[in-house]
Protein backbone atom coordinates (compact mmCIF):
# COMPACT_ATOMS: atom_id res chain seq x y z
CA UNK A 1 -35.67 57.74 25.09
CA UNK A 2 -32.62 57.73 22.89
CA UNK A 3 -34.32 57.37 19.95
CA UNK A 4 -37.37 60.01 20.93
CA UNK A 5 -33.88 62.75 21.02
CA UNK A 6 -32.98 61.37 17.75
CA UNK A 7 -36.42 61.64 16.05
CA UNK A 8 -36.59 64.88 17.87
CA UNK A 9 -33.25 66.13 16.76
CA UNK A 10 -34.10 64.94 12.72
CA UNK A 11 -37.17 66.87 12.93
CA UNK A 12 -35.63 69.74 13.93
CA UNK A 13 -32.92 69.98 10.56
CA UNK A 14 -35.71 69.07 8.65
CA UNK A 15 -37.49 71.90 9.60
CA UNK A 16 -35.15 74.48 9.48
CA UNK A 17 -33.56 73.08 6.47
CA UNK A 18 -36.96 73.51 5.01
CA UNK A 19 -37.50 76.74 6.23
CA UNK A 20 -33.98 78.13 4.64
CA UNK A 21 -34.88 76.54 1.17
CA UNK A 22 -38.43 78.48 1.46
CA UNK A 23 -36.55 81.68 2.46
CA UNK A 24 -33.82 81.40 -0.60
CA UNK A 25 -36.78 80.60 -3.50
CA UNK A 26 -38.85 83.57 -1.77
CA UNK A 27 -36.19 86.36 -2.17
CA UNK A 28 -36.33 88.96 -4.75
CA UNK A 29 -33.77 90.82 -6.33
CA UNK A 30 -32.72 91.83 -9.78
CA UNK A 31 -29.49 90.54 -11.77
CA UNK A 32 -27.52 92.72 -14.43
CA UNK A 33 -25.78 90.60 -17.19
CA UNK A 34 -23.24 92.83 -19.37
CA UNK A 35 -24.43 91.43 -22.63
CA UNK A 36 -22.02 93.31 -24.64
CA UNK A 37 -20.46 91.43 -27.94
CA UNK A 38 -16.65 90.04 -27.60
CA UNK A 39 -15.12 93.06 -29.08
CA UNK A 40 -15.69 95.07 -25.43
CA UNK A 41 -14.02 92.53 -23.76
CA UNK A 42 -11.35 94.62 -22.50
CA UNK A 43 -13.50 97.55 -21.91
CA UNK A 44 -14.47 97.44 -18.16
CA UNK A 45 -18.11 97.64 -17.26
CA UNK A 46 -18.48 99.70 -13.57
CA UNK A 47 -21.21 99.25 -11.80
CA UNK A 48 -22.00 100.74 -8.36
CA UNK A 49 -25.29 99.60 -6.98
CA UNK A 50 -26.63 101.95 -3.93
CA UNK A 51 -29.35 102.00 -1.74
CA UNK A 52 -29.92 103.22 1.79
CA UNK A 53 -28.68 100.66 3.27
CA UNK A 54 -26.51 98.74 0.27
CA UNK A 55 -23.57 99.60 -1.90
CA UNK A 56 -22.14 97.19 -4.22
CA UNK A 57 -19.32 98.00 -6.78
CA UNK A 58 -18.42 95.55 -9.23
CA UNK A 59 -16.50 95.24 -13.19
CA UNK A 60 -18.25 92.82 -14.93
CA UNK A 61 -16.67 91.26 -17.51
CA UNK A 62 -18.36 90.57 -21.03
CA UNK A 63 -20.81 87.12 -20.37
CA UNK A 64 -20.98 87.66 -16.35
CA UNK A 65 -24.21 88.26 -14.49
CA UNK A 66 -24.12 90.36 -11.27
CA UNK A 67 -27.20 89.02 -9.06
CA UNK A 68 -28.10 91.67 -6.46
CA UNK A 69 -30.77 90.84 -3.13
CA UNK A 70 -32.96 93.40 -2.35
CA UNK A 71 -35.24 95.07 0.61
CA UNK A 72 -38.24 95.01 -0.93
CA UNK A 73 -38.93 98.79 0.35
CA UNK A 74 -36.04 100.13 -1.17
CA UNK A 75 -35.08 101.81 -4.17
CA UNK A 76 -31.73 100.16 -6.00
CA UNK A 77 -29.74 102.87 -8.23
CA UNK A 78 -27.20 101.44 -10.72
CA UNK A 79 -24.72 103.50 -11.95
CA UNK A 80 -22.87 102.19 -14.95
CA UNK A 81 -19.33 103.24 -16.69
CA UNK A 82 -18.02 101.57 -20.23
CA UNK A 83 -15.26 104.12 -21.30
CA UNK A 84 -16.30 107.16 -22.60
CA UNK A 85 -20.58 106.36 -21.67
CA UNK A 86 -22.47 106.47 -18.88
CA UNK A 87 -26.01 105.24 -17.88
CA UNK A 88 -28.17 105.28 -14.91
CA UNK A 89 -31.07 103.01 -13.86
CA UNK A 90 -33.25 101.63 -11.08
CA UNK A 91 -32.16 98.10 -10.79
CA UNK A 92 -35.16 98.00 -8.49
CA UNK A 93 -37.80 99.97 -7.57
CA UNK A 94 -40.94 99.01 -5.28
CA UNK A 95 -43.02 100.94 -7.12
CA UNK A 96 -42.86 99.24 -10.67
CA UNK A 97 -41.40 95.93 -9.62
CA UNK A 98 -44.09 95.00 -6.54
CA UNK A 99 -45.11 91.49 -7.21
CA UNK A 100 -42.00 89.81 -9.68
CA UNK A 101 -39.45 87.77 -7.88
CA UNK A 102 -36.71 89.08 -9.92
CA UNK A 103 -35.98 91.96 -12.41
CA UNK A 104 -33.95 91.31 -15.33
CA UNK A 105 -31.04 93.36 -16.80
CA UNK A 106 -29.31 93.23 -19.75
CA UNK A 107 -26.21 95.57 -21.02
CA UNK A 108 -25.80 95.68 -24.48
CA UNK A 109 -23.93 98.47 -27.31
CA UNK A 110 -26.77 100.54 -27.24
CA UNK A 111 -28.30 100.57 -23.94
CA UNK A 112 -29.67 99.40 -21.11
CA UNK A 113 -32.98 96.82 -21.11
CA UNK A 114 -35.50 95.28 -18.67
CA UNK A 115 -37.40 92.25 -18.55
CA UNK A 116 -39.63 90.19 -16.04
CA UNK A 117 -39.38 87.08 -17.76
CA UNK A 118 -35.96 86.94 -18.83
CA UNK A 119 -36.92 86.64 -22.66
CA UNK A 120 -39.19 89.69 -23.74
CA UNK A 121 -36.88 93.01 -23.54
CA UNK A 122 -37.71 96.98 -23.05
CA UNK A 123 -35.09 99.39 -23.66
CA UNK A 124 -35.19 101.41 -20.39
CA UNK A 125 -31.93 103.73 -20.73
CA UNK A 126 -29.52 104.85 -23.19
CA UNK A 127 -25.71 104.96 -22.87
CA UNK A 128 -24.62 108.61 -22.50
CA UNK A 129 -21.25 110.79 -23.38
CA UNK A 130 -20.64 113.93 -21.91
């Protein structure tokens, strides 16, 4: 009987440890990585990410990635800062992204850019001064 509980019991993490590693490779979500050159490095990047049920505010630093899970029915807004500019994108949005696991960001001098694949870029937004 003892070992039936322990075969039981084995089963049982297997299953569930199964089940989390299914529900982790499954999620989507988008990350931004502040790809600015070395000479920003002491300009901080703000970013507030908002959604209706989701607010995130981070400074990344020049190199870092912020990753960012989403509800798959929800629209992500990023608001960016870098001194004197200003941008404003959809780090997600159900209507264009339905389908891709994860949606690719990239800050750089100039701009904003997107990308499914991680290696084929599309400026989306501009930086902006008042």
């Amino acid at each position: 009987m003892a070992n039936h509980s322990l075969l039981f019991s084995l089963a049982l993490v297997i299953f569930f440890l199964c089940a989390t590693l299914h529900a982790e490779s499954s999620t989507t979500g988008f990350e931004i990585k502040n790809d600015l050159p070395e000479e920003y490095a002491d300009v901080p990047l703000d970013l507030l990410v908002k959604s209706n049920k989701f607010i995130d505010h981070q400074v990344l630093k020049v190199g870092k990635t912020l990753k960012v899970g989403v509800t798959q029915n929800a629209i992500y807004y990023v608001r960016a800062i870098l001194g004197n500019k200003f941008a404003s994108v959809h780090g997600f949005d159900p209507s264009r992204d339905a389908g891709h696991k994860t949606v690719f960001w990239l800050v750089k001098k100039d701009g904003f850019y997107f990308s499914y694949d991680n290696a084929s870029w599309k400026k989306d937004s501009p930086w902006e001064t008042d």
